[in-house]
C-alpha atoms as a PDB file:
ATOM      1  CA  UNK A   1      87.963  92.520  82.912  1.00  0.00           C
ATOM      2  CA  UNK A   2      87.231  90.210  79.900  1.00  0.00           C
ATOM      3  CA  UNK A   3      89.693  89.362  77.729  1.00  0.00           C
ATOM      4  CA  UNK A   4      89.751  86.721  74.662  1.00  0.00           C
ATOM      5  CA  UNK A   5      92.738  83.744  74.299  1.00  0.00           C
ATOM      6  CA  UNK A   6      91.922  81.341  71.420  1.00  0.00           C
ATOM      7  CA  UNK A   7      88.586  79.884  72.463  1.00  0.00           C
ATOM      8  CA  UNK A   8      88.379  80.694  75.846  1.00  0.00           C
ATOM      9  CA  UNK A   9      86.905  83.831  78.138  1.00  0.00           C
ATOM     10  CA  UNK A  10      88.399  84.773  80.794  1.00  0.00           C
ATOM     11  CA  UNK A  11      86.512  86.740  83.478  1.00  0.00           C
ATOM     12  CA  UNK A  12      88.437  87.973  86.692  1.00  0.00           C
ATOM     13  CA  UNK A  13      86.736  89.412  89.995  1.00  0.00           C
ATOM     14  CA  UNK A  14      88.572  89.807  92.751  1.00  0.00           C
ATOM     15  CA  UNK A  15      88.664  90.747  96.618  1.00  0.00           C
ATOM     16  CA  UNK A  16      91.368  91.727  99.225  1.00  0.00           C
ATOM     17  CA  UNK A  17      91.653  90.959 103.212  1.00  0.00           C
ATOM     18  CA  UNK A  18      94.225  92.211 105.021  1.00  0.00           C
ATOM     19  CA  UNK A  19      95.566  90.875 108.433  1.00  0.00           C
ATOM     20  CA  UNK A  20      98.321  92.421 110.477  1.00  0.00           C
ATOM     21  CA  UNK A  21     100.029  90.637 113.560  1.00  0.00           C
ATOM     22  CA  UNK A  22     102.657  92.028 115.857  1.00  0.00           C
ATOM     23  CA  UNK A  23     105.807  90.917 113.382  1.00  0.00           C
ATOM     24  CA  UNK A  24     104.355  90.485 110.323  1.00  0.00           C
ATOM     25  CA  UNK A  25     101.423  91.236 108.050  1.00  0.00           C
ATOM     26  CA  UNK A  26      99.066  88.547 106.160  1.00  0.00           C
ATOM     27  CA  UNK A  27      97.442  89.511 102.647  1.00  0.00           C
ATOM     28  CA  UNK A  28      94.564  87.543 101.590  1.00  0.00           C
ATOM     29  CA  UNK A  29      93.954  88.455  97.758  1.00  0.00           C
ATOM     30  CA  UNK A  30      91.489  86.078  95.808  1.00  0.00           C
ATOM     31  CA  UNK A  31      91.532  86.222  92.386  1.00  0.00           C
ATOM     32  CA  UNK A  32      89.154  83.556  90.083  1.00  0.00           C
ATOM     33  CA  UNK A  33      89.928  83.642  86.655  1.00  0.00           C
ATOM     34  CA  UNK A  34      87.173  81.929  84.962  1.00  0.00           C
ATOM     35  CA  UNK A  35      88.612  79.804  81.603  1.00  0.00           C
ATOM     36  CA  UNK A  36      85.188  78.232  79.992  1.00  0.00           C
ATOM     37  CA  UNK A  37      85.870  75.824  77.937  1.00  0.00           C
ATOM     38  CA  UNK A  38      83.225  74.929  75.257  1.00  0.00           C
ATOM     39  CA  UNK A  39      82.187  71.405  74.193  1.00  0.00           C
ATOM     40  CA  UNK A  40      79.074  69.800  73.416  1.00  0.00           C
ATOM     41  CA  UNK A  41      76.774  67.269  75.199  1.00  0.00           C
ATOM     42  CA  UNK A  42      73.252  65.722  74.952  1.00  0.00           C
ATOM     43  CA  UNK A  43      70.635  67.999  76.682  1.00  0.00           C
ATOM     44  CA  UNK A  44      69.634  67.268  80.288  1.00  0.00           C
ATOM     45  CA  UNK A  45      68.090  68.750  83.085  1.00  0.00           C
ATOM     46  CA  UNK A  46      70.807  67.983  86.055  1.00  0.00           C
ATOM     47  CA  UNK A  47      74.456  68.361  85.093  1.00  0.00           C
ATOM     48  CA  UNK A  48      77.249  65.636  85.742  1.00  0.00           C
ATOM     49  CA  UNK A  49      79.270  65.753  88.545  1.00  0.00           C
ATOM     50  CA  UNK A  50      82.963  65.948  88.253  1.00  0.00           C
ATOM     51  CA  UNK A  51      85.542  66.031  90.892  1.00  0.00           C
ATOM     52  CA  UNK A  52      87.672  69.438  90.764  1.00  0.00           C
ATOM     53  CA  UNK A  53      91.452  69.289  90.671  1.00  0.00           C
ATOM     54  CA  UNK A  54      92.612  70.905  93.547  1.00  0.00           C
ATOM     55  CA  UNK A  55      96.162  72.205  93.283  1.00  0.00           C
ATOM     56  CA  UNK A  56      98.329  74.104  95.780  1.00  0.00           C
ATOM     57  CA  UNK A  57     101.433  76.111  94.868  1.00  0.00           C
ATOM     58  CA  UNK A  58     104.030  77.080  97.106  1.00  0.00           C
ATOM     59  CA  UNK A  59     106.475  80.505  96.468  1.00  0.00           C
ATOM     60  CA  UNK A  60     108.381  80.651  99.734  1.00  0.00           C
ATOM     61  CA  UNK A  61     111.930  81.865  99.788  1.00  0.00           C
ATOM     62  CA  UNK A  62     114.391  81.977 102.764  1.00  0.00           C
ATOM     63  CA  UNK A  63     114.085  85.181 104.277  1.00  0.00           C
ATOM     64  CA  UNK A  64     116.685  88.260 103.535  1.00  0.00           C
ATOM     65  CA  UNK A  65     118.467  89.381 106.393  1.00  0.00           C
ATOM     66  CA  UNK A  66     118.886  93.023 106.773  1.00  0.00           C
ATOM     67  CA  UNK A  67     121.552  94.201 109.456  1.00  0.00           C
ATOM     68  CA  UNK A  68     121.324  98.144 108.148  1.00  0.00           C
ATOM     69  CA  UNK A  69     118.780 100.079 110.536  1.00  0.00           C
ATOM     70  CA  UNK A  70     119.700 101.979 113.609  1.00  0.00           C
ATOM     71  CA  UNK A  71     116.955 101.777 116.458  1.00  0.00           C
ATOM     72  CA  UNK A  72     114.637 104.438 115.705  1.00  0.00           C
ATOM     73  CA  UNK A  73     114.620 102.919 112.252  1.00  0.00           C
ATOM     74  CA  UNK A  74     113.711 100.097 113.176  1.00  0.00           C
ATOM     75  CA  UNK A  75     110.731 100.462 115.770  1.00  0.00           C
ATOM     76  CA  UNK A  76     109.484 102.545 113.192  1.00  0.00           C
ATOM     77  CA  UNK A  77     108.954  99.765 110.827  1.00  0.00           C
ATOM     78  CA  UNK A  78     107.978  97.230 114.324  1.00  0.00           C
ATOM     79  CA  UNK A  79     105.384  99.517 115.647  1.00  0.00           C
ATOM     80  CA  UNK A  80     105.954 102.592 118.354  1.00  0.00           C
ATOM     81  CA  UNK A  81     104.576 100.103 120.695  1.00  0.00           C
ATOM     82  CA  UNK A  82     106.332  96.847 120.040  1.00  0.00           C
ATOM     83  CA  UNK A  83     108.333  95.099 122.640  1.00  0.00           C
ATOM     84  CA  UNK A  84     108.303  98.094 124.713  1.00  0.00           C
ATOM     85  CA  UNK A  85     110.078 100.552 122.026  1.00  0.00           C
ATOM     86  CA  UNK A  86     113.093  98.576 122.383  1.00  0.00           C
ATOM     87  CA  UNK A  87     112.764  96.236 119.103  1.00  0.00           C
ATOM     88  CA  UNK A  88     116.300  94.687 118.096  1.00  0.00           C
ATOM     89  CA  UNK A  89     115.070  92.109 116.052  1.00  0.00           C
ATOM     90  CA  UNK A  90     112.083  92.181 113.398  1.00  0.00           C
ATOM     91  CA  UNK A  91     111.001  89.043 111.662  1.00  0.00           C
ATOM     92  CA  UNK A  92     108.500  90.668 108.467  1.00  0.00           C
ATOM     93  CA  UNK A  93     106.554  89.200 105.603  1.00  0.00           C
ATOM     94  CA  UNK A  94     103.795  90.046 103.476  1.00  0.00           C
ATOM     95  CA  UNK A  95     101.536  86.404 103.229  1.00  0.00           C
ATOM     96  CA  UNK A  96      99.474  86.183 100.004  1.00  0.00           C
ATOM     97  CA  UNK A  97      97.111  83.666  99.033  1.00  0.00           C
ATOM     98  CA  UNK A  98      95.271  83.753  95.544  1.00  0.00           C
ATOM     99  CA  UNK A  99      92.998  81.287  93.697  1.00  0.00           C
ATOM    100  CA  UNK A 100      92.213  80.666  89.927  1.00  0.00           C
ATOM    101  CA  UNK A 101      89.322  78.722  89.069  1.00  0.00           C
ATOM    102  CA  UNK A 102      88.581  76.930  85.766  1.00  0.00           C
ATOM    103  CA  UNK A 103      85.035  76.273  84.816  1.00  0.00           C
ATOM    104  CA  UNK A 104      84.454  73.871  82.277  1.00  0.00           C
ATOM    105  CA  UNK A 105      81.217  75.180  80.332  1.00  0.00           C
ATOM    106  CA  UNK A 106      79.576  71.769  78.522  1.00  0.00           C
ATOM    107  CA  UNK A 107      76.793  73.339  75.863  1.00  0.00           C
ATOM    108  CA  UNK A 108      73.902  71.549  75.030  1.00  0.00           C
ATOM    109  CA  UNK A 109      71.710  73.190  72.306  1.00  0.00           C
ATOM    110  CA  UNK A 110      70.363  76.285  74.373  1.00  0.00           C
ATOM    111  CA  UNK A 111      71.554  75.203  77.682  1.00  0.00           C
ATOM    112  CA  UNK A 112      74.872  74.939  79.403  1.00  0.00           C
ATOM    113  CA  UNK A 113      76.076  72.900  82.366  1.00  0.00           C
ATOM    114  CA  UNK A 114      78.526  74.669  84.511  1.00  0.00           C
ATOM    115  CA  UNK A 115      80.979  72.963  86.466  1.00  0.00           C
ATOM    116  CA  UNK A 116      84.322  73.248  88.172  1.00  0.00           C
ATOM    117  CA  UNK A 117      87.266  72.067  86.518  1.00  0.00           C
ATOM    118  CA  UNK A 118      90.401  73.381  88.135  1.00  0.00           C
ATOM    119  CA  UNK A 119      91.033  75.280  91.649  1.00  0.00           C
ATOM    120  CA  UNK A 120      94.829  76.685  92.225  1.00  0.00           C
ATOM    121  CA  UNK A 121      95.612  77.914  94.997  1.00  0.00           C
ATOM    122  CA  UNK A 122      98.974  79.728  95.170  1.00  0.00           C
ATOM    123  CA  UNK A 123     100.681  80.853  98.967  1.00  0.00           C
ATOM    124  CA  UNK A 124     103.668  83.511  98.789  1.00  0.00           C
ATOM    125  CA  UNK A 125     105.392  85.281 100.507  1.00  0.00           C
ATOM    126  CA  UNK A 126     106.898  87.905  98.287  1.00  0.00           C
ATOM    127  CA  UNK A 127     108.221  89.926 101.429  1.00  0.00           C
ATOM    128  CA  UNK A 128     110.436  87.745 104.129  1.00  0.00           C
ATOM    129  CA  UNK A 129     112.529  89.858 106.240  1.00  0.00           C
ATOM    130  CA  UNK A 130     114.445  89.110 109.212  1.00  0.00           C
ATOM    131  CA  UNK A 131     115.820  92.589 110.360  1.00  0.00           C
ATOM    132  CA  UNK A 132     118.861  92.586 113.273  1.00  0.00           C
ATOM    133  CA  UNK A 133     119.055  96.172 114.883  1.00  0.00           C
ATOM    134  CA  UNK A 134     122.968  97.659 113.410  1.00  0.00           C
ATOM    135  CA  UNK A 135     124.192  97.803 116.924  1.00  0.00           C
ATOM    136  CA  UNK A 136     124.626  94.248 117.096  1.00  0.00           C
ATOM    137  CA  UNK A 137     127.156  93.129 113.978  1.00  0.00           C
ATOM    138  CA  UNK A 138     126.997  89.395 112.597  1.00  0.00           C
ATOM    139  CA  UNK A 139     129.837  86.902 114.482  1.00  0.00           C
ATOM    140  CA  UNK A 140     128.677  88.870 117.744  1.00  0.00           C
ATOM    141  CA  UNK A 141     126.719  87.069 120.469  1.00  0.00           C
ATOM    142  CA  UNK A 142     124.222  90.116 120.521  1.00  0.00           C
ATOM    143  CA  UNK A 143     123.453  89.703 117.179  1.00  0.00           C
ATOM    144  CA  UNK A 144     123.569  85.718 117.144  1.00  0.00           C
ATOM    145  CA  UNK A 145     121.201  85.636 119.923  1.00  0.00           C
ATOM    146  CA  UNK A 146     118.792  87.925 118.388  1.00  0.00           C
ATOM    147  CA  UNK A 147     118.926  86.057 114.949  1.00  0.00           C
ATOM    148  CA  UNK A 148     118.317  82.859 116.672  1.00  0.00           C
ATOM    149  CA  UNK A 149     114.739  83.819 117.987  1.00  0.00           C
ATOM    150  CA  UNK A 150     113.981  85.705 114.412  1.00  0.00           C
ATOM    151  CA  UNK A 151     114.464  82.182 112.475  1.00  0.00           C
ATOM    152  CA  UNK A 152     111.992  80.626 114.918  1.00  0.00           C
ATOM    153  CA  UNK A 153     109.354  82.817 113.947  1.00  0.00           C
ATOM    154  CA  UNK A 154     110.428  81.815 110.462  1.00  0.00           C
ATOM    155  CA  UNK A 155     110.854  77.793 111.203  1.00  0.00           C
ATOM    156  CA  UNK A 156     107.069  78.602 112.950  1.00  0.00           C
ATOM    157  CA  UNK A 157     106.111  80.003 108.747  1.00  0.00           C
ATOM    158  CA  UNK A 158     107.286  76.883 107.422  1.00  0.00           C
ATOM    159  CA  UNK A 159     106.062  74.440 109.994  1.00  0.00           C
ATOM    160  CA  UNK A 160     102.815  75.519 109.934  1.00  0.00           C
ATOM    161  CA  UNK A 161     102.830  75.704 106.438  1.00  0.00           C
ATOM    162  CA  UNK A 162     103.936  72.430 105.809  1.00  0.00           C
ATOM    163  CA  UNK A 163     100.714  71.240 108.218  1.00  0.00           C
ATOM    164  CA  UNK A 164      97.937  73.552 106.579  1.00  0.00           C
ATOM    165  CA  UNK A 165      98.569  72.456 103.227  1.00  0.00           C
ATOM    166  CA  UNK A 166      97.182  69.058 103.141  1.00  0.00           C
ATOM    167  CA  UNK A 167      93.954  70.193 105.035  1.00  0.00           C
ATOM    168  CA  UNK A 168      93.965  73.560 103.203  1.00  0.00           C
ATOM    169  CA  UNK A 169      93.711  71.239  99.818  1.00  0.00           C
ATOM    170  CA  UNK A 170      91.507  68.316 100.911  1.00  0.00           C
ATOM    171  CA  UNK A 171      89.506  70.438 102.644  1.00  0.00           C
ATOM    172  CA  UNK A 172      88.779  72.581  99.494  1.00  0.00           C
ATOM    173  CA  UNK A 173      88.355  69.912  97.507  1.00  0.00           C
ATOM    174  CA  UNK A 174      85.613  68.406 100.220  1.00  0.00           C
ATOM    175  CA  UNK A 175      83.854  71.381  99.816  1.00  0.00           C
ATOM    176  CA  UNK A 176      83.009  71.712  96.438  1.00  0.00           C
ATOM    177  CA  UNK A 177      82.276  68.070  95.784  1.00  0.00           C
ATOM    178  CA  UNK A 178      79.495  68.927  98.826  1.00  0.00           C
ATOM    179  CA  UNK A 179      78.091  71.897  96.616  1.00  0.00           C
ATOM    180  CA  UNK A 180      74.803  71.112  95.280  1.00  0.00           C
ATOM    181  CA  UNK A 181      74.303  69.267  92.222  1.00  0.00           C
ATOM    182  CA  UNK A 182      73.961  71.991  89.234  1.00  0.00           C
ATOM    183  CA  UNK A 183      71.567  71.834  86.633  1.00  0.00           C
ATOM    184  CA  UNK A 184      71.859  73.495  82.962  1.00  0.00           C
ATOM    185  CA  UNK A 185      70.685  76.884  82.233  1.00  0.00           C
ATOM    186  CA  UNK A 186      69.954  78.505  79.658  1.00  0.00           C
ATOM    187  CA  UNK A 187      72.601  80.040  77.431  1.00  0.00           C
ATOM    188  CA  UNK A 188      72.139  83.360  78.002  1.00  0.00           C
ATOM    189  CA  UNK A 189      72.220  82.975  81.613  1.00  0.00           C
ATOM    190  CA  UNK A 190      75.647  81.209  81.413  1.00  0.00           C
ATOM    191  CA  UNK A 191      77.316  84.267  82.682  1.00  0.00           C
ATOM    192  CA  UNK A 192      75.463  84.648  85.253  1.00  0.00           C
ATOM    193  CA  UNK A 193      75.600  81.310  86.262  1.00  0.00           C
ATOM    194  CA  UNK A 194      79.811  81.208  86.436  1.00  0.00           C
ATOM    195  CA  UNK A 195      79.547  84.335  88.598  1.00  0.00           C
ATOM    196  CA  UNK A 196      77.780  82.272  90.989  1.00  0.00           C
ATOM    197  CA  UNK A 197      80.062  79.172  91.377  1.00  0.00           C
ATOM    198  CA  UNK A 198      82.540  81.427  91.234  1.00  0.00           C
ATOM    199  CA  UNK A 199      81.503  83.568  94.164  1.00  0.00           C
ATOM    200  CA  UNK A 200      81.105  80.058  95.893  1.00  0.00           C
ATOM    201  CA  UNK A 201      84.599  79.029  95.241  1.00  0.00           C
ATOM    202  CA  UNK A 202      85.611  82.506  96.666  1.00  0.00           C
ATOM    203  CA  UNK A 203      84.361  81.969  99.855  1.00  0.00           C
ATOM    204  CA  UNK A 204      85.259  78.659  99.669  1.00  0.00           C
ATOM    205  CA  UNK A 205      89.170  79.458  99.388  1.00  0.00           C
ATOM    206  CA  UNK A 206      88.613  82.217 102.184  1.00  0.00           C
ATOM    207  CA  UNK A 207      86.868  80.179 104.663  1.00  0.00           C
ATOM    208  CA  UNK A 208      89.809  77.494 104.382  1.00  0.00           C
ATOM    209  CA  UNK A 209      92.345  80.556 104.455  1.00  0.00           C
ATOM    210  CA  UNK A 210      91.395  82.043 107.493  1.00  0.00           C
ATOM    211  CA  UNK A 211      91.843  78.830 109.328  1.00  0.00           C
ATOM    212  CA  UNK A 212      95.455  78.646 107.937  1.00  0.00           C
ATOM    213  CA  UNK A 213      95.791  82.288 109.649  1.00  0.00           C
ATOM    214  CA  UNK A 214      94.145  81.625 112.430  1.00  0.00           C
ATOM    215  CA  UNK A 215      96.933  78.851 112.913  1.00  0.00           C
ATOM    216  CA  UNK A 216      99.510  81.008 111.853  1.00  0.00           C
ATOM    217  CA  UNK A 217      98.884  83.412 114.518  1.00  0.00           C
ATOM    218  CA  UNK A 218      98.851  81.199 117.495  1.00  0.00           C
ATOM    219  CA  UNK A 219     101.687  79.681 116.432  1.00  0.00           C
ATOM    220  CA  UNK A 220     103.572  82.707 116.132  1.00  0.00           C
ATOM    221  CA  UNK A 221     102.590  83.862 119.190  1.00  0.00           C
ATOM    222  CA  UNK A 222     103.730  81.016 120.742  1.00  0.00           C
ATOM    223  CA  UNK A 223     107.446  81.968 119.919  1.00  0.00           C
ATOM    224  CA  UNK A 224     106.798  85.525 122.052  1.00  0.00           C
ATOM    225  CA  UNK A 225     106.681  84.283 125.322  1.00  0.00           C
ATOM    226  CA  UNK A 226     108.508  85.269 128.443  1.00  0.00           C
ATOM    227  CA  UNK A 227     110.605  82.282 128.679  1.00  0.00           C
ATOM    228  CA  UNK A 228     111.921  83.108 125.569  1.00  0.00           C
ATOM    229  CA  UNK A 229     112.513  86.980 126.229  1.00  0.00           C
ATOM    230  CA  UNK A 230     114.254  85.796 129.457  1.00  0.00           C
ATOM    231  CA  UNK A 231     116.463  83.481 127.078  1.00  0.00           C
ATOM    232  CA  UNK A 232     117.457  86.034 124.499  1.00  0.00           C
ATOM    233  CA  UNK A 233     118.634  88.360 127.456  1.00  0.00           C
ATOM    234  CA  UNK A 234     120.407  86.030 129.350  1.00  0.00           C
ATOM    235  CA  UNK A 235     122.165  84.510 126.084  1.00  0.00           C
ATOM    236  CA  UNK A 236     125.596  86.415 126.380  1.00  0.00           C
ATOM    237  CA  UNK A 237     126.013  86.816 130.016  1.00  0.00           C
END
Protein backbone atom coordinates (compact mmCIF):
# COMPACT_ATOMS: atom_id res chain seq x y z
CA UNK A 1 0.00 0.00 0.00
CA UNK A 2 1.40 3.56 -0.55
CA UNK A 3 -0.30 6.28 0.57
CA UNK A 4 0.74 10.19 0.72
CA UNK A 5 0.45 12.47 4.27
CA UNK A 6 2.00 15.95 3.78
CA UNK A 7 5.59 15.15 2.89
CA UNK A 8 5.94 11.82 3.86
CA UNK A 9 5.44 8.08 2.12
CA UNK A 10 4.31 5.62 3.81
CA UNK A 11 4.97 2.03 2.66
CA UNK A 12 3.46 -0.97 4.72
CA UNK A 13 4.46 -4.81 4.29
CA UNK A 14 3.46 -7.03 6.57
CA UNK A 15 3.61 -10.78 7.89
CA UNK A 16 1.58 -13.00 10.33
CA UNK A 17 2.74 -16.00 12.83
CA UNK A 18 0.45 -17.69 14.66
CA UNK A 19 1.09 -19.74 17.92
CA UNK A 20 -1.47 -21.74 19.81
CA UNK A 21 -0.87 -23.22 23.43
CA UNK A 22 -3.19 -25.38 25.44
CA UNK A 23 -5.27 -22.15 27.03
CA UNK A 24 -4.60 -19.58 24.89
CA UNK A 25 -3.46 -18.52 21.44
CA UNK A 26 -0.40 -16.03 20.55
CA UNK A 27 -0.62 -13.78 17.27
CA UNK A 28 2.53 -12.44 16.00
CA UNK A 29 1.54 -9.70 13.28
CA UNK A 30 4.46 -7.33 12.11
CA UNK A 31 3.60 -4.46 10.46
CA UNK A 32 6.57 -1.63 9.35
CA UNK A 33 5.22 1.41 8.22
CA UNK A 34 7.97 3.19 6.58
CA UNK A 35 7.60 7.35 7.21
CA UNK A 36 10.76 8.87 5.09
CA UNK A 37 11.40 11.92 5.99
CA UNK A 38 13.32 14.17 3.50
CA UNK A 39 16.16 16.59 4.36
CA UNK A 40 19.29 17.47 2.85
CA UNK A 41 23.00 16.74 3.62
CA UNK A 42 26.51 17.06 2.05
CA UNK A 43 27.28 14.01 -0.21
CA UNK A 44 29.26 11.08 1.23
CA UNK A 45 30.01 7.69 0.64
CA UNK A 46 29.19 6.00 4.28
CA UNK A 47 26.09 7.30 6.05
CA UNK A 48 26.01 8.56 9.80
CA UNK A 49 25.07 6.47 12.38
CA UNK A 50 22.21 7.29 14.60
CA UNK A 51 20.86 5.45 17.50
CA UNK A 52 17.06 4.31 16.88
CA UNK A 53 14.40 5.14 19.45
CA UNK A 54 13.13 2.10 20.62
CA UNK A 55 9.65 2.35 22.11
CA UNK A 56 7.37 -0.32 23.62
CA UNK A 57 3.62 0.06 24.09
CA UNK A 58 1.59 -1.86 26.31
CA UNK A 59 -2.57 -2.51 25.65
CA UNK A 60 -3.34 -5.04 28.36
CA UNK A 61 -6.69 -5.03 30.05
CA UNK A 62 -7.90 -7.20 33.01
CA UNK A 63 -9.45 -10.09 31.65
CA UNK A 64 -13.51 -10.46 31.25
CA UNK A 65 -14.92 -13.13 33.11
CA UNK A 66 -17.53 -15.13 31.46
CA UNK A 67 -19.65 -17.52 33.80
CA UNK A 68 -22.36 -18.34 30.75
CA UNK A 69 -21.28 -21.77 29.04
CA UNK A 70 -22.53 -25.16 29.98
CA UNK A 71 -19.79 -28.00 29.59
CA UNK A 72 -20.03 -29.05 26.15
CA UNK A 73 -19.76 -25.36 25.41
CA UNK A 74 -17.05 -24.96 26.88
CA UNK A 75 -14.58 -27.90 25.88
CA UNK A 76 -15.60 -26.92 22.64
CA UNK A 77 -13.91 -23.65 22.80
CA UNK A 78 -10.78 -25.61 25.25
CA UNK A 79 -10.12 -28.31 22.81
CA UNK A 80 -11.97 -32.01 22.66
CA UNK A 81 -8.83 -33.07 24.28
CA UNK A 82 -8.11 -30.62 27.04
CA UNK A 83 -7.84 -31.65 30.60
CA UNK A 84 -9.34 -34.88 29.81
CA UNK A 85 -12.82 -33.43 28.31
CA UNK A 86 -13.62 -32.24 31.64
CA UNK A 87 -12.56 -28.36 31.25
CA UNK A 88 -14.31 -26.12 34.04
CA UNK A 89 -12.17 -23.35 33.76
CA UNK A 90 -10.63 -21.64 30.49
CA UNK A 91 -8.17 -18.84 30.79
CA UNK A 92 -8.11 -17.33 26.69
CA UNK A 93 -6.36 -14.52 24.90
CA UNK A 94 -5.38 -13.60 21.58
CA UNK A 95 -1.41 -12.04 22.08
CA UNK A 96 -0.47 -9.54 19.33
CA UNK A 97 2.68 -7.93 18.76
CA UNK A 98 3.20 -5.31 15.86
CA UNK A 99 6.06 -2.95 14.91
CA UNK A 100 6.22 0.45 12.99
CA UNK A 101 9.41 1.60 11.80
CA UNK A 102 10.40 5.16 10.80
CA UNK A 103 13.19 5.65 8.38
CA UNK A 104 14.64 8.88 8.20
CA UNK A 105 15.70 9.33 4.38
CA UNK A 106 18.74 12.23 4.42
CA UNK A 107 19.15 13.25 0.41
CA UNK A 108 22.23 14.31 -0.86
CA UNK A 109 22.15 15.46 -4.55
CA UNK A 110 21.54 11.95 -6.28
CA UNK A 111 22.10 9.85 -3.32
CA UNK A 112 20.25 9.10 -0.15
CA UNK A 113 21.36 7.75 3.22
CA UNK A 114 18.89 5.51 4.83
CA UNK A 115 18.65 5.09 8.37
CA UNK A 116 16.42 4.09 11.22
CA UNK A 117 14.71 6.61 13.10
CA UNK A 118 11.93 5.16 15.18
CA UNK A 119 10.99 1.35 16.14
CA UNK A 120 7.44 0.86 18.12
CA UNK A 121 6.67 -1.97 19.22
CA UNK A 122 3.09 -2.38 20.49
CA UNK A 123 1.93 -5.87 22.75
CA UNK A 124 -2.01 -6.46 23.11
CA UNK A 125 -4.05 -8.47 24.03
CA UNK A 126 -7.34 -7.56 22.48
CA UNK A 127 -8.94 -10.99 23.65
CA UNK A 128 -8.53 -11.85 27.65
CA UNK A 129 -10.97 -14.30 28.81
CA UNK A 130 -11.23 -16.15 31.90
CA UNK A 131 -14.26 -18.56 31.33
CA UNK A 132 -15.82 -20.51 34.72
CA UNK A 133 -17.97 -23.58 33.52
CA UNK A 134 -22.09 -22.32 34.58
CA UNK A 135 -22.31 -25.18 36.95
CA UNK A 136 -20.26 -23.54 39.38
CA UNK A 137 -22.02 -19.87 40.27
CA UNK A 138 -19.76 -16.92 41.69
CA UNK A 139 -19.77 -16.83 45.91
CA UNK A 140 -19.51 -20.78 45.51
CA UNK A 141 -16.33 -22.61 46.52
CA UNK A 142 -16.51 -24.57 43.11
CA UNK A 143 -16.41 -21.64 41.28
CA UNK A 144 -13.88 -19.68 43.66
CA UNK A 145 -11.52 -22.45 43.42
CA UNK A 146 -11.61 -22.67 39.77
CA UNK A 147 -11.22 -18.79 39.34
CA UNK A 148 -8.31 -18.84 41.60
CA UNK A 149 -6.07 -21.08 39.26
CA UNK A 150 -7.53 -19.06 36.00
CA UNK A 151 -5.99 -15.61 37.46
CA UNK A 152 -2.65 -17.41 37.86
CA UNK A 153 -2.39 -18.10 34.37
CA UNK A 154 -3.26 -14.44 34.05
CA UNK A 155 -0.77 -13.06 37.01
CA UNK A 156 1.81 -15.63 34.83
CA UNK A 157 0.68 -12.87 31.42
CA UNK A 158 1.59 -10.03 33.40
CA UNK A 159 4.63 -11.28 35.20
CA UNK A 160 6.26 -12.33 32.38
CA UNK A 161 5.37 -9.42 30.66
CA UNK A 162 6.59 -7.11 33.00
CA UNK A 163 10.22 -9.18 32.67
CA UNK A 164 10.35 -9.39 28.71
CA UNK A 165 9.89 -5.87 28.20
CA UNK A 166 13.11 -4.41 29.21
CA UNK A 167 15.10 -7.17 27.28
CA UNK A 168 12.49 -7.21 24.48
CA UNK A 169 13.47 -3.24 24.08
CA UNK A 170 17.21 -3.17 24.82
CA UNK A 171 17.64 -6.04 23.06
CA UNK A 172 16.08 -4.50 19.86
CA UNK A 173 17.71 -1.58 20.20
CA UNK A 174 21.26 -3.68 20.51
CA UNK A 175 20.50 -5.09 17.42
CA UNK A 176 20.16 -2.50 15.09
CA UNK A 177 22.94 -0.32 16.42
CA UNK A 178 25.04 -3.84 15.48
CA UNK A 179 23.63 -3.63 11.79
CA UNK A 180 26.24 -2.70 9.43
CA UNK A 181 27.15 0.72 8.74
CA UNK A 182 24.96 1.92 5.54
CA UNK A 183 26.23 3.79 2.82
CA UNK A 184 24.14 6.20 0.34
CA UNK A 185 22.61 4.98 -2.75
CA UNK A 186 21.52 6.28 -5.38
CA UNK A 187 18.11 7.93 -5.55
CA UNK A 188 16.39 5.76 -7.52
CA UNK A 189 17.37 2.86 -5.56
CA UNK A 190 16.00 4.50 -2.34
CA UNK A 191 13.06 2.24 -2.41
CA UNK A 192 14.71 -0.48 -2.67
CA UNK A 193 17.02 0.28 -0.17
CA UNK A 194 14.08 0.94 2.78
CA UNK A 195 12.68 -2.46 1.79
CA UNK A 196 15.83 -3.84 2.93
CA UNK A 197 16.30 -2.27 6.43
CA UNK A 198 13.00 -2.79 6.71
CA UNK A 199 12.97 -6.52 6.14
CA UNK A 200 15.94 -6.39 8.72
CA UNK A 201 13.95 -4.70 11.34
CA UNK A 202 11.24 -7.41 10.66
CA UNK A 203 13.19 -10.12 11.63
CA UNK A 204 14.67 -8.20 14.06
CA UNK A 205 11.26 -7.64 16.07
CA UNK A 206 10.45 -11.47 15.40
CA UNK A 207 13.59 -12.93 16.58
CA UNK A 208 13.16 -10.87 19.97
CA UNK A 209 9.34 -11.94 19.92
CA UNK A 210 9.70 -15.44 19.83
CA UNK A 211 11.88 -15.39 22.85
CA UNK A 212 9.09 -13.45 24.72
CA UNK A 213 6.83 -16.61 23.63
CA UNK A 214 9.05 -18.98 24.21
CA UNK A 215 8.96 -17.55 27.91
CA UNK A 216 5.46 -17.22 27.88
CA UNK A 217 4.91 -20.77 27.31
CA UNK A 218 7.02 -22.27 29.96
CA UNK A 219 5.74 -20.11 32.24
CA UNK A 220 2.33 -20.97 31.60
CA UNK A 221 2.94 -24.33 31.70
CA UNK A 222 4.32 -24.08 34.83
CA UNK A 223 0.83 -23.17 36.37
CA UNK A 224 -0.58 -26.82 34.87
CA UNK A 225 1.03 -29.05 37.04
CA UNK A 226 -0.26 -31.87 39.14
CA UNK A 227 0.23 -30.26 42.38
CA UNK A 228 -1.93 -27.75 41.33
CA UNK A 229 -4.76 -30.07 39.78
CA UNK A 230 -4.55 -31.96 43.14
CA UNK A 231 -5.13 -28.41 44.85
CA UNK A 232 -8.09 -27.24 42.82
CA UNK A 233 -9.83 -30.69 43.64
CA UNK A 234 -9.17 -30.87 47.05
CA UNK A 235 -10.15 -27.02 47.59
CA UNK A 236 -13.81 -27.57 48.91
CA UNK A 237 -13.59 -30.81 50.65
Amino acid sequence: MRCRANVLTCKRLSCRLIHRFQHFSVSLALCAAILVAASAVAAQPACPRQAADVRIELNVPAPSIDNTLPQPALQSLAGMQHHGGRTLGLYRTEFQVSVTAQLAQHEARDEVCIAVDRVTVRISMPLRTIYIVRARQPGSCAYESVLAHERKHQAADDGILAEQIPRLRIEIADALAELPPRHSVPTHKAADASARLSALISSIVKRSASVLFAARAARQAEVDNPQEYRRVRAACG
